[in-house]
C-alpha atoms as a PDB file:
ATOM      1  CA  UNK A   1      92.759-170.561 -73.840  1.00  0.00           C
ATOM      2  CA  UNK A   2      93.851-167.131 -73.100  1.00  0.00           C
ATOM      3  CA  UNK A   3      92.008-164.291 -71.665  1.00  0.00           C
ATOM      4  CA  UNK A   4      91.301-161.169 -73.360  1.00  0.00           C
ATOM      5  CA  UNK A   5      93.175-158.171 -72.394  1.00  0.00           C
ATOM      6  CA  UNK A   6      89.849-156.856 -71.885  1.00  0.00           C
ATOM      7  CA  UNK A   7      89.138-159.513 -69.922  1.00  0.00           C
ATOM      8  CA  UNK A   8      92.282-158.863 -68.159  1.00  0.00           C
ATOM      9  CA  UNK A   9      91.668-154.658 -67.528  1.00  0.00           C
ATOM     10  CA  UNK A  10      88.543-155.938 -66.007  1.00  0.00           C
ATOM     11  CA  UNK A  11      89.930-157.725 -63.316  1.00  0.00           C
ATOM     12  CA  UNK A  12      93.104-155.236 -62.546  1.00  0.00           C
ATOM     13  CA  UNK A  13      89.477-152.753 -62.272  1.00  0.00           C
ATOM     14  CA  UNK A  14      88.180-154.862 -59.727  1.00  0.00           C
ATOM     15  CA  UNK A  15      91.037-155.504 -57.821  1.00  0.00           C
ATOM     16  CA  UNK A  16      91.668-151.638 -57.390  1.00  0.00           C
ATOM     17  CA  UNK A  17      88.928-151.213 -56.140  1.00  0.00           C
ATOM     18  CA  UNK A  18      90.440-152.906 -52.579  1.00  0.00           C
ATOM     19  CA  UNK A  19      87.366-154.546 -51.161  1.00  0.00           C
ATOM     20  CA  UNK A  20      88.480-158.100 -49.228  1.00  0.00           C
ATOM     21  CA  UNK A  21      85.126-159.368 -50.592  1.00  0.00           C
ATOM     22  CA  UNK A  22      85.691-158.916 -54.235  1.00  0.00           C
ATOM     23  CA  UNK A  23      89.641-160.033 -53.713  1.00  0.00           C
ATOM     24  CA  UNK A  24      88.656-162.860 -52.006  1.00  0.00           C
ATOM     25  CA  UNK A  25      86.262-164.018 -54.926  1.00  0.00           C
ATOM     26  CA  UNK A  26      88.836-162.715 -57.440  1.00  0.00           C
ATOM     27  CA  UNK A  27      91.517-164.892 -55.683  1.00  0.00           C
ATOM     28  CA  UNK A  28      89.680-168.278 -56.693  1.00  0.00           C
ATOM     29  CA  UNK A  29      89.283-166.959 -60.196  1.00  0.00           C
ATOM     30  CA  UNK A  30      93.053-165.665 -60.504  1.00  0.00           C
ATOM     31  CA  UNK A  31      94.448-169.039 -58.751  1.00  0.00           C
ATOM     32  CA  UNK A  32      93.152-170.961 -62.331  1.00  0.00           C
ATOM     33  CA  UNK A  33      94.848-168.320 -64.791  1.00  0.00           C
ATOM     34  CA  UNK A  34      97.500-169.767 -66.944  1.00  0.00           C
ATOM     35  CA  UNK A  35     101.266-168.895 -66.090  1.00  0.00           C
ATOM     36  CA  UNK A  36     101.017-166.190 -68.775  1.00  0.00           C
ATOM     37  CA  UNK A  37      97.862-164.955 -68.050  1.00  0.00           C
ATOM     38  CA  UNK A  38      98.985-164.073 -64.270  1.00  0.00           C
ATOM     39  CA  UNK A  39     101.995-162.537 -65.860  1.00  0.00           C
ATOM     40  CA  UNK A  40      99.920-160.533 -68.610  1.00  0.00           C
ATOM     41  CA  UNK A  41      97.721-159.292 -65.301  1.00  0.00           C
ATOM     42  CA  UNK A  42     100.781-158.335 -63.209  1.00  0.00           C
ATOM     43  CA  UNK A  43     102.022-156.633 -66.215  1.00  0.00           C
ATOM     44  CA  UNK A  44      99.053-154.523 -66.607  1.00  0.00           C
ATOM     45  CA  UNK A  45      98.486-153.327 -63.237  1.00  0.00           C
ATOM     46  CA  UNK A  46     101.933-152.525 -63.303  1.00  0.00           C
ATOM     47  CA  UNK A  47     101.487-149.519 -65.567  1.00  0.00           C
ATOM     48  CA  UNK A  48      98.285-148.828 -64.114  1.00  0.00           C
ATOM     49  CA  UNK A  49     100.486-147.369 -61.075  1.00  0.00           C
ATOM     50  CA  UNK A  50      98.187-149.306 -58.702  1.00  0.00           C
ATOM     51  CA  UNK A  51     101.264-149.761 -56.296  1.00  0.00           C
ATOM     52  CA  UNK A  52      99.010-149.635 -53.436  1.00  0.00           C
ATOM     53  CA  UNK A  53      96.282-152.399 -53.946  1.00  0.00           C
ATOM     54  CA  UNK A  54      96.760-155.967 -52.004  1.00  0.00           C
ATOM     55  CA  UNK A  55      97.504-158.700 -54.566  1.00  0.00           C
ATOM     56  CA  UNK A  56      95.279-161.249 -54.217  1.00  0.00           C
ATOM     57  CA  UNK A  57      97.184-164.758 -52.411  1.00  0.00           C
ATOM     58  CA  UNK A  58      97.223-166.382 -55.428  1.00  0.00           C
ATOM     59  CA  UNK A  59      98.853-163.789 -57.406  1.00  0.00           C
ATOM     60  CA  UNK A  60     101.041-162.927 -54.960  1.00  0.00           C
ATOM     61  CA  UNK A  61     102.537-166.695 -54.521  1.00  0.00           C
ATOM     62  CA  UNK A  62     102.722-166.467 -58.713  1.00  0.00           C
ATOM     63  CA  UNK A  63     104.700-163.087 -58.114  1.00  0.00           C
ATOM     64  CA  UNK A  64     107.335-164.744 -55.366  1.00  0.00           C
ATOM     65  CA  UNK A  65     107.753-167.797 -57.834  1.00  0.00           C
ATOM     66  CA  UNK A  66     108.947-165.290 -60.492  1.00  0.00           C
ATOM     67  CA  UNK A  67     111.163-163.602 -58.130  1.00  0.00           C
ATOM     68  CA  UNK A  68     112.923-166.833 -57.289  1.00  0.00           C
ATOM     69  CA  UNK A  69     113.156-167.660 -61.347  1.00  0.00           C
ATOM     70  CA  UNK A  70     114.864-164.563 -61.544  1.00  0.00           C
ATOM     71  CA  UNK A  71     117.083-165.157 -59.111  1.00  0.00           C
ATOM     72  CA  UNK A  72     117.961-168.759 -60.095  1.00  0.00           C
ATOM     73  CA  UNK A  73     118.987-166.990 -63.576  1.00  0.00           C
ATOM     74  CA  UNK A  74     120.814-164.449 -62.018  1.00  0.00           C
ATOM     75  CA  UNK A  75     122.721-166.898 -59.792  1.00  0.00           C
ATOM     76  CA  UNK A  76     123.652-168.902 -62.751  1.00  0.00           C
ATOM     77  CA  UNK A  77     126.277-166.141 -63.824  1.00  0.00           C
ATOM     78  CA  UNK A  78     129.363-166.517 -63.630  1.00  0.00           C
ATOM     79  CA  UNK A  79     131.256-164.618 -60.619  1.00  0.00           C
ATOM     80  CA  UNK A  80     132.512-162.056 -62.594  1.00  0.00           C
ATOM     81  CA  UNK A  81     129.611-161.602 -64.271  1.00  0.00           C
ATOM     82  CA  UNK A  82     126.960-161.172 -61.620  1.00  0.00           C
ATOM     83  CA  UNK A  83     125.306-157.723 -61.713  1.00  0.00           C
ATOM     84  CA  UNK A  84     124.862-156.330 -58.447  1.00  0.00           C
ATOM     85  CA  UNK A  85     122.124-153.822 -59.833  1.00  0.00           C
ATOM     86  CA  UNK A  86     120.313-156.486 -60.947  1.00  0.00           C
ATOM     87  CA  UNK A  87     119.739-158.138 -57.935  1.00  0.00           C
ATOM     88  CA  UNK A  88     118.968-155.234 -56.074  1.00  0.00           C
ATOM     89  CA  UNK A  89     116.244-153.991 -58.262  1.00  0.00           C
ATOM     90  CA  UNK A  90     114.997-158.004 -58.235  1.00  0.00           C
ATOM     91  CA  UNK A  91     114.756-157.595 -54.112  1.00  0.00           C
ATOM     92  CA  UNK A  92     112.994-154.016 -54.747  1.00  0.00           C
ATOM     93  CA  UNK A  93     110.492-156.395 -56.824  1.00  0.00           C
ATOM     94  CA  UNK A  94     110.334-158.860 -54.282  1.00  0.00           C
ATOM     95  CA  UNK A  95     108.769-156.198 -51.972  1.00  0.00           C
ATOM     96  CA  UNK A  96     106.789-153.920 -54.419  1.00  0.00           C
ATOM     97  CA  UNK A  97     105.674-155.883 -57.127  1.00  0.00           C
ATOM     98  CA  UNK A  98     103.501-153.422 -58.644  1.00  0.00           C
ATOM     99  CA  UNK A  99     106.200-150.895 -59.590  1.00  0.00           C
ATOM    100  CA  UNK A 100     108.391-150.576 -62.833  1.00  0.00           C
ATOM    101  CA  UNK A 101     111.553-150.551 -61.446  1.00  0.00           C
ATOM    102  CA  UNK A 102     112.519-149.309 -64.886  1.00  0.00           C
ATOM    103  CA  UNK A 103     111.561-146.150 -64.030  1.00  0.00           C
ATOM    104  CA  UNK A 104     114.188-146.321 -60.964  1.00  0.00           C
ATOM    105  CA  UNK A 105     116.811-147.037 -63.485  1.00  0.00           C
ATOM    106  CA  UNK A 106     116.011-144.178 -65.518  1.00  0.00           C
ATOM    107  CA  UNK A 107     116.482-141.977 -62.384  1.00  0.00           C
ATOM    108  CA  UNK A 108     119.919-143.490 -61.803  1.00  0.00           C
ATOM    109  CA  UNK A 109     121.276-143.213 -65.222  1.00  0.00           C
ATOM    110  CA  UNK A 110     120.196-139.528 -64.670  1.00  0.00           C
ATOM    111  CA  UNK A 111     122.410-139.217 -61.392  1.00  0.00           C
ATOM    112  CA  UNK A 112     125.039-141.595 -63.489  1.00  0.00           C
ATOM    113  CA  UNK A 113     125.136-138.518 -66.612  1.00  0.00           C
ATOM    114  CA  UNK A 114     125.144-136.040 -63.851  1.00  0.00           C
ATOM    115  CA  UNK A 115     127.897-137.464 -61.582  1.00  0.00           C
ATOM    116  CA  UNK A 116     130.009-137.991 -64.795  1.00  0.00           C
ATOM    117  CA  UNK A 117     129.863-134.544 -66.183  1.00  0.00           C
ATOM    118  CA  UNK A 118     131.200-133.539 -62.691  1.00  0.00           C
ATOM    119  CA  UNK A 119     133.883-136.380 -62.899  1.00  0.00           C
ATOM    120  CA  UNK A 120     135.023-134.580 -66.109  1.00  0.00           C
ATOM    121  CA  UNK A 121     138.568-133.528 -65.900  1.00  0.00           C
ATOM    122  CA  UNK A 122     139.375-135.308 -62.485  1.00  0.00           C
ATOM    123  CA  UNK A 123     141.554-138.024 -61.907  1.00  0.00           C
ATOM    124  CA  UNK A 124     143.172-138.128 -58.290  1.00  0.00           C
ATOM    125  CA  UNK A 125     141.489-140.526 -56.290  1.00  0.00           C
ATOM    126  CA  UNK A 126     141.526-137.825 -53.649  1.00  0.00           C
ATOM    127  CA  UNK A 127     139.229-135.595 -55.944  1.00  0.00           C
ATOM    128  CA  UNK A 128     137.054-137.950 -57.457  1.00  0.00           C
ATOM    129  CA  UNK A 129     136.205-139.414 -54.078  1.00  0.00           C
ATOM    130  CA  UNK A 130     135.318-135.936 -52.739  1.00  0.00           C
ATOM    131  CA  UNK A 131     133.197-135.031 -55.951  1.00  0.00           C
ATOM    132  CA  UNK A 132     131.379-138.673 -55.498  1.00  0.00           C
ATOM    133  CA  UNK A 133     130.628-137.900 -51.323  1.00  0.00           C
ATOM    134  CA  UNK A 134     129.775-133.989 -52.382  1.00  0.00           C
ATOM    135  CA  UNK A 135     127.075-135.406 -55.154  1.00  0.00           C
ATOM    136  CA  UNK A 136     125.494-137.945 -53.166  1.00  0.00           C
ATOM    137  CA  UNK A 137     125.245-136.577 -49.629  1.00  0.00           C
ATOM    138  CA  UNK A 138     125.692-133.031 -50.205  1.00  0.00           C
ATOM    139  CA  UNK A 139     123.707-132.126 -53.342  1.00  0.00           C
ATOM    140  CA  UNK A 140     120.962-135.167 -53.375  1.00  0.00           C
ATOM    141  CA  UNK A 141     120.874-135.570 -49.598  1.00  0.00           C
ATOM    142  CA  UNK A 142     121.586-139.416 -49.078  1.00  0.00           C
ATOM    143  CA  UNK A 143     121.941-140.067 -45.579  1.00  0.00           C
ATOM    144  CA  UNK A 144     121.265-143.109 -43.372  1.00  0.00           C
ATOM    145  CA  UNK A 145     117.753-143.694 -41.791  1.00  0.00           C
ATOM    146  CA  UNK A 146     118.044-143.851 -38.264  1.00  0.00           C
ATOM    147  CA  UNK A 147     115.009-143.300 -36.873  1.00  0.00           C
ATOM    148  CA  UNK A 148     113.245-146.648 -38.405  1.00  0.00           C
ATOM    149  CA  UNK A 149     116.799-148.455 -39.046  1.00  0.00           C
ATOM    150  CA  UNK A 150     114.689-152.071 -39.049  1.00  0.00           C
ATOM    151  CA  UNK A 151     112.304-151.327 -41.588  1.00  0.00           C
ATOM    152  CA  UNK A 152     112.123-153.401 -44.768  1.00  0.00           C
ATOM    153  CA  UNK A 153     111.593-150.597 -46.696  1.00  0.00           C
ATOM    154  CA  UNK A 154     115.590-149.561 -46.261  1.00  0.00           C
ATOM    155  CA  UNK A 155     116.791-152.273 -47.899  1.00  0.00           C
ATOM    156  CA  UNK A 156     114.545-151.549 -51.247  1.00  0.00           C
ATOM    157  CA  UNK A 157     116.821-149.418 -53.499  1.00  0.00           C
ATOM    158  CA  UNK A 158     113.168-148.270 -54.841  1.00  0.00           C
ATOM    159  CA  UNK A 159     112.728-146.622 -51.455  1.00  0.00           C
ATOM    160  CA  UNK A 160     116.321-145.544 -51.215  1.00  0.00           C
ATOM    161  CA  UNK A 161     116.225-143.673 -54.326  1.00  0.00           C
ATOM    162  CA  UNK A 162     112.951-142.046 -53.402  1.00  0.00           C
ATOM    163  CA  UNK A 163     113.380-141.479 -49.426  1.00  0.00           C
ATOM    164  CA  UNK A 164     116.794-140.817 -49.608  1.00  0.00           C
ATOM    165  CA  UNK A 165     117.706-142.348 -46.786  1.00  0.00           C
ATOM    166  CA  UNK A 166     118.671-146.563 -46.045  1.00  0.00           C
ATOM    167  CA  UNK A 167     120.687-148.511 -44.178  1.00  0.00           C
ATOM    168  CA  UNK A 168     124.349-149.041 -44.310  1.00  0.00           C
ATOM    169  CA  UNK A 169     124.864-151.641 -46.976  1.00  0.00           C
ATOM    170  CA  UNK A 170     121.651-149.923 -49.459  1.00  0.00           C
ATOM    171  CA  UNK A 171     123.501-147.156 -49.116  1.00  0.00           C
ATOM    172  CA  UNK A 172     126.521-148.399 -50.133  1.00  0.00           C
ATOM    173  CA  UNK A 173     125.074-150.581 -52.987  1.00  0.00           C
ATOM    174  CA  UNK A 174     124.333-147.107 -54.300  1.00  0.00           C
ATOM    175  CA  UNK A 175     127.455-145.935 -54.387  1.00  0.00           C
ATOM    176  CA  UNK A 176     128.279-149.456 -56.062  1.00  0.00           C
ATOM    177  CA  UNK A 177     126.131-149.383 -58.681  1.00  0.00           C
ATOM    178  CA  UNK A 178     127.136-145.845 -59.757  1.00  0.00           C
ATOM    179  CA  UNK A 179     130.808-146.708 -59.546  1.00  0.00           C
ATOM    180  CA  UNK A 180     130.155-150.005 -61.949  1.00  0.00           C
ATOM    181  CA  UNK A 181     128.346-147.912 -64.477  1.00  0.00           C
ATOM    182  CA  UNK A 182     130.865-145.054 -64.477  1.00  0.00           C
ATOM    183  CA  UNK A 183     133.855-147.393 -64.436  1.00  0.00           C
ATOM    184  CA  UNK A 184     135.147-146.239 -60.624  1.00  0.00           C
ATOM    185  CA  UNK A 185     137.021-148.539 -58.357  1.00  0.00           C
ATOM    186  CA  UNK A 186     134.614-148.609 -55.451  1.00  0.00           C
ATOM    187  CA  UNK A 187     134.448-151.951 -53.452  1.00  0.00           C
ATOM    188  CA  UNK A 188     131.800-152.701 -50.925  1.00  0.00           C
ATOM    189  CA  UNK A 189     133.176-153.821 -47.655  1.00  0.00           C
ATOM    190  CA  UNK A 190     130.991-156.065 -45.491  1.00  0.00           C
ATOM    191  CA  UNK A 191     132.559-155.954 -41.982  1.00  0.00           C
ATOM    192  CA  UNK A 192     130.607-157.733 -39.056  1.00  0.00           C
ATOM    193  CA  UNK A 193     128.274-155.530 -38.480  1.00  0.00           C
ATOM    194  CA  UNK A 194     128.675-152.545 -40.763  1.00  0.00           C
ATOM    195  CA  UNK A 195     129.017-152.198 -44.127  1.00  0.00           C
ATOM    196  CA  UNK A 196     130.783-149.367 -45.616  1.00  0.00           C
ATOM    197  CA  UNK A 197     132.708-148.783 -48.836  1.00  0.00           C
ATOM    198  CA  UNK A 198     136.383-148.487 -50.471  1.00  0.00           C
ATOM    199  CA  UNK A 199     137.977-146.258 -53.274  1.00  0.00           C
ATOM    200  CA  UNK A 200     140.827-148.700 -54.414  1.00  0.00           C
ATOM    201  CA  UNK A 201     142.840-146.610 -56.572  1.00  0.00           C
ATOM    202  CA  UNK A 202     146.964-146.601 -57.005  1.00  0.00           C
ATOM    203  CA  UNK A 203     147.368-145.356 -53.686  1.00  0.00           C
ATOM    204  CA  UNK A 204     146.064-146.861 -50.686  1.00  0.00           C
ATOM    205  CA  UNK A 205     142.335-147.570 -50.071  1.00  0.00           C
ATOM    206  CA  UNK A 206     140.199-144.671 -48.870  1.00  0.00           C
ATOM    207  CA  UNK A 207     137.455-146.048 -46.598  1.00  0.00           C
ATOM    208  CA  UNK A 208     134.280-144.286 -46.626  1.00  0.00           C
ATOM    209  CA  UNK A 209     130.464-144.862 -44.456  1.00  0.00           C
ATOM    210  CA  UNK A 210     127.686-144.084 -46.880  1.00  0.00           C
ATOM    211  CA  UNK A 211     125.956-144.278 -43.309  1.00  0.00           C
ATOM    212  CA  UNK A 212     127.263-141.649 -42.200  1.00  0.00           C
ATOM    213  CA  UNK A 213     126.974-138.985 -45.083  1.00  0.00           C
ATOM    214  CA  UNK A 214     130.274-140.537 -46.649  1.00  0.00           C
ATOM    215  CA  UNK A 215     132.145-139.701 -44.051  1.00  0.00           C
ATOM    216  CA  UNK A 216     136.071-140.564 -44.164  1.00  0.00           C
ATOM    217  CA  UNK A 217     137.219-143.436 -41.708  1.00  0.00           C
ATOM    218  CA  UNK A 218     140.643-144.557 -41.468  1.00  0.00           C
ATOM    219  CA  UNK A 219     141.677-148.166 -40.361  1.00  0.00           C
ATOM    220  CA  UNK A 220     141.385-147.231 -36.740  1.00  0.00           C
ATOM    221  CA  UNK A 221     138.257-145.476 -37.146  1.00  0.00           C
ATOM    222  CA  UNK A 222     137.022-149.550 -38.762  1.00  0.00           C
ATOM    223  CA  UNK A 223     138.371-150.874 -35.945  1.00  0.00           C
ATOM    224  CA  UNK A 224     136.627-148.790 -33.314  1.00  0.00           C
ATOM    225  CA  UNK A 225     133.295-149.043 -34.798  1.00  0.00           C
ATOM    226  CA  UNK A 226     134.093-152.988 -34.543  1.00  0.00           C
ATOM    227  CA  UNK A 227     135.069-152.795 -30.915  1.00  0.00           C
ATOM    228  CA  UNK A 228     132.102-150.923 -30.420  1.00  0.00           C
ATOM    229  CA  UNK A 229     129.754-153.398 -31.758  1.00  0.00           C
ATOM    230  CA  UNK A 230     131.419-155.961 -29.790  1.00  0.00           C
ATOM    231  CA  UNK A 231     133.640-157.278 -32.473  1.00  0.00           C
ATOM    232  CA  UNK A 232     137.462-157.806 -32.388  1.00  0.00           C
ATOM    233  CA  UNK A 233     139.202-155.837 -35.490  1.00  0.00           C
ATOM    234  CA  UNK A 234     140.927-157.892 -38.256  1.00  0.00           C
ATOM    235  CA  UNK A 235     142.183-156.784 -41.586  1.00  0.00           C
ATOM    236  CA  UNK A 236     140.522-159.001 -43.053  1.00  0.00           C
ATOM    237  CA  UNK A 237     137.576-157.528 -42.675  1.00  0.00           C
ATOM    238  CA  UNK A 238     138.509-154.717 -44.601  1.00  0.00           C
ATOM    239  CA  UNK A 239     139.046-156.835 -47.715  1.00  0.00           C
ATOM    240  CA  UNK A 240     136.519-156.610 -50.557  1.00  0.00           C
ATOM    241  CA  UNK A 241     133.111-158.256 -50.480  1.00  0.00           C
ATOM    242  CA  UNK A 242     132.338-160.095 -54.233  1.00  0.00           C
ATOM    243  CA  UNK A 243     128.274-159.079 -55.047  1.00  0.00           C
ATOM    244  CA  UNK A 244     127.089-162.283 -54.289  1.00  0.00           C
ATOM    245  CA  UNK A 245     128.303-161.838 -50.577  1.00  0.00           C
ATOM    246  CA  UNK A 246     126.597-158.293 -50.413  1.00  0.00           C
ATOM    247  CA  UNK A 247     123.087-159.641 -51.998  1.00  0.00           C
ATOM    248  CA  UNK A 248     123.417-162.889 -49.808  1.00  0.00           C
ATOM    249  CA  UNK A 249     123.793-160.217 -46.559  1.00  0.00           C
ATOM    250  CA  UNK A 250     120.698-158.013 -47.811  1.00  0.00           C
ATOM    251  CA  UNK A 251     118.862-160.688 -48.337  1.00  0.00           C
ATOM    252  CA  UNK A 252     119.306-161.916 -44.384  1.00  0.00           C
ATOM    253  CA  UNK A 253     118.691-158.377 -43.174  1.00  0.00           C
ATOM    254  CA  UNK A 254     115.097-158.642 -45.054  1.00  0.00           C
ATOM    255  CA  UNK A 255     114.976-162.531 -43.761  1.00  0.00           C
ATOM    256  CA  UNK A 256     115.623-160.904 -39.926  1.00  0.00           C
ATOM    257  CA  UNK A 257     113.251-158.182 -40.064  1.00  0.00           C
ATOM    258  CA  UNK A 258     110.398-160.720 -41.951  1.00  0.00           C
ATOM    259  CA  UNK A 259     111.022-163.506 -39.287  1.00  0.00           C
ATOM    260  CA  UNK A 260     110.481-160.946 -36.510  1.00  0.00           C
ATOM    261  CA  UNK A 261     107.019-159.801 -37.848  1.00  0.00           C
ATOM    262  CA  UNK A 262     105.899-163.838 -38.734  1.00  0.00           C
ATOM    263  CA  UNK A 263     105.339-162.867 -42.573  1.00  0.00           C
ATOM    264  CA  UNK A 264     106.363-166.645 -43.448  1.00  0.00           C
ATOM    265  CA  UNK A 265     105.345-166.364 -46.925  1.00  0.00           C
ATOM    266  CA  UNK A 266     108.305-163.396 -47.923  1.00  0.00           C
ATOM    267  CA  UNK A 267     110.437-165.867 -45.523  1.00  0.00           C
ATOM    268  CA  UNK A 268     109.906-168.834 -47.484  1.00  0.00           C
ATOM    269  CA  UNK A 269     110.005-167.466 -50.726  1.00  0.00           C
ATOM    270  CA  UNK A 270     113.876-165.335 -49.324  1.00  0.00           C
ATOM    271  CA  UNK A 271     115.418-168.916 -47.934  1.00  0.00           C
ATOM    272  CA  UNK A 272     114.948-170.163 -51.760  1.00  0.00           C
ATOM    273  CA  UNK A 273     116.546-166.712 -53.169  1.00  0.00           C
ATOM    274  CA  UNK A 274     119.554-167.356 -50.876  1.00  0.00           C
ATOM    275  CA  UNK A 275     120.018-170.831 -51.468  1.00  0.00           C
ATOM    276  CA  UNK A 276     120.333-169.617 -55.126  1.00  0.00           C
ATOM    277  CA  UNK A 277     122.358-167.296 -54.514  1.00  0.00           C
ATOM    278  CA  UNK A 278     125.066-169.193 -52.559  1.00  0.00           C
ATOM    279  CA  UNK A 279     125.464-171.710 -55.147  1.00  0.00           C
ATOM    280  CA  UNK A 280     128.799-170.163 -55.750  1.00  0.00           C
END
């Protein structure tokens, strides 16, 4: 039998409160909810904004079993079909499970109607890659987070959208999505040990580091940051990476960092996302 939505508001009450007694006791309870019952409960604190309180471990392992359900549907698209957005918001879930990432997509179709009024009347690839870089880095500020590069928290594009700051390949998954929803021909490029991104127009490619505050790089410039991370230079690597490549790479950046701090639970429930995900 169902609970009660009252029923319901008075547990998400209790569990804000934050006390390890009462979530311990609460745990026990939640562990015996029905499948819909634990999603009803997520779904309520969720717009209570309570993106700070400590799931309970039984709601939590319910939460990562949801995440890997998603990702088993997403994985089941075809290649062509895979959304890239998607599966970045799905990670941003994985590690904040209390936030509408809805409202994260609302901010980006605001920067999406923004960038394309500017995009208005421009069609060298020259000019439209300028008026991208001058948007993102120059007017909103993107930049890449140095000072913390290993925390989690750069590879959530929740956190990149809010922080403005991430690591190479959030960064350029930004500059992905926005190119997918305005129709732009940026490619993500996943070399060994950087990711940047490519404008493939007419013309030839025009590499760019969303790292580095969109900076230009020719072919030698790719090469020399390869030499310098130890790496021999092949033009192959400058070839572009299909989305199920770039979320199978974020997803081992997050299975790194996780390993390193022995949070085996995020690590178990991230080796079943990327088995998904390479099924193709």
């Amino acid at each position: 039998m169902s609970l009660s939505d009252s029923q319901l508001e008075a547990v998400c009450r209790l569990l804000s409160d934050g006390s390890p007694g009462v979530t311990t006791v609460l745990d026990r309870q939640v562990s015996e909810f029905s499948t819909e019952d634990q999603k009803r409960l997520l779904d309520m604190m969720k717009k209570r904004q309570s993106s700070e309180v400590v799931l309970p471990p039984s709601l939590m392992e319910f939460h990562y079993k949801q995440i890997e359900i998603a990702f088993s549907d997403w994985s089941l698209s075809s290649v062509e079909d895979v959304d890239l957005e998607d599966a970045c918001f799905l990670l941003a879930s994985f590690g904040h499970p209390l936030e509408n990432m809805e409202m994260k997509k609302d901010e980006l179709l605001g920067m999406e109607n923004h960038l394309r009024r500017r995009l208005e009347g421009i069609s060298k690839a020259d000019a439209v890659v300028d008026e991208v870089v001058e948007y993102l880095h120059g007017e909103l500020r993107f930049d890449g987070e140095r000072g913390n590069y290993y925390d989690a928290q750069n590879s959530f594009m929740n956190r990149v959208l809010e922080r403005r700051r991430g690591i190479p390949i959030s960064l350029s998954a930004l500059y992905l999505i926005l190119a997918w929803r305005l129709g732009l021909p940026f490619h993500g490029v996943g070399m060994p040990g950087h990711f940047i991104v490519k404008f493939q127009g007419d013309e030839e490619p025009i590499f760019l580091d969303p790292f580095d505050r969109g900076k230009r790089l020719s072919v030698g410039d790719c090469a020399g940051i390869l030499r310098g991370l130890g790496y021999h230079f092949d033009m192959r690597f400058l070839q572009a990476t299909p989305p199920r490549r770039i979320v199978e790479r974020m997803i081992n950046n997050l299975l790194g960092i996780y390993k390193r701090d022995g949070q085996d639970e995020k690590v178990t429930c991230l080796l079943r996302c990327r088995e998904l995900v390479q099924r193709v």
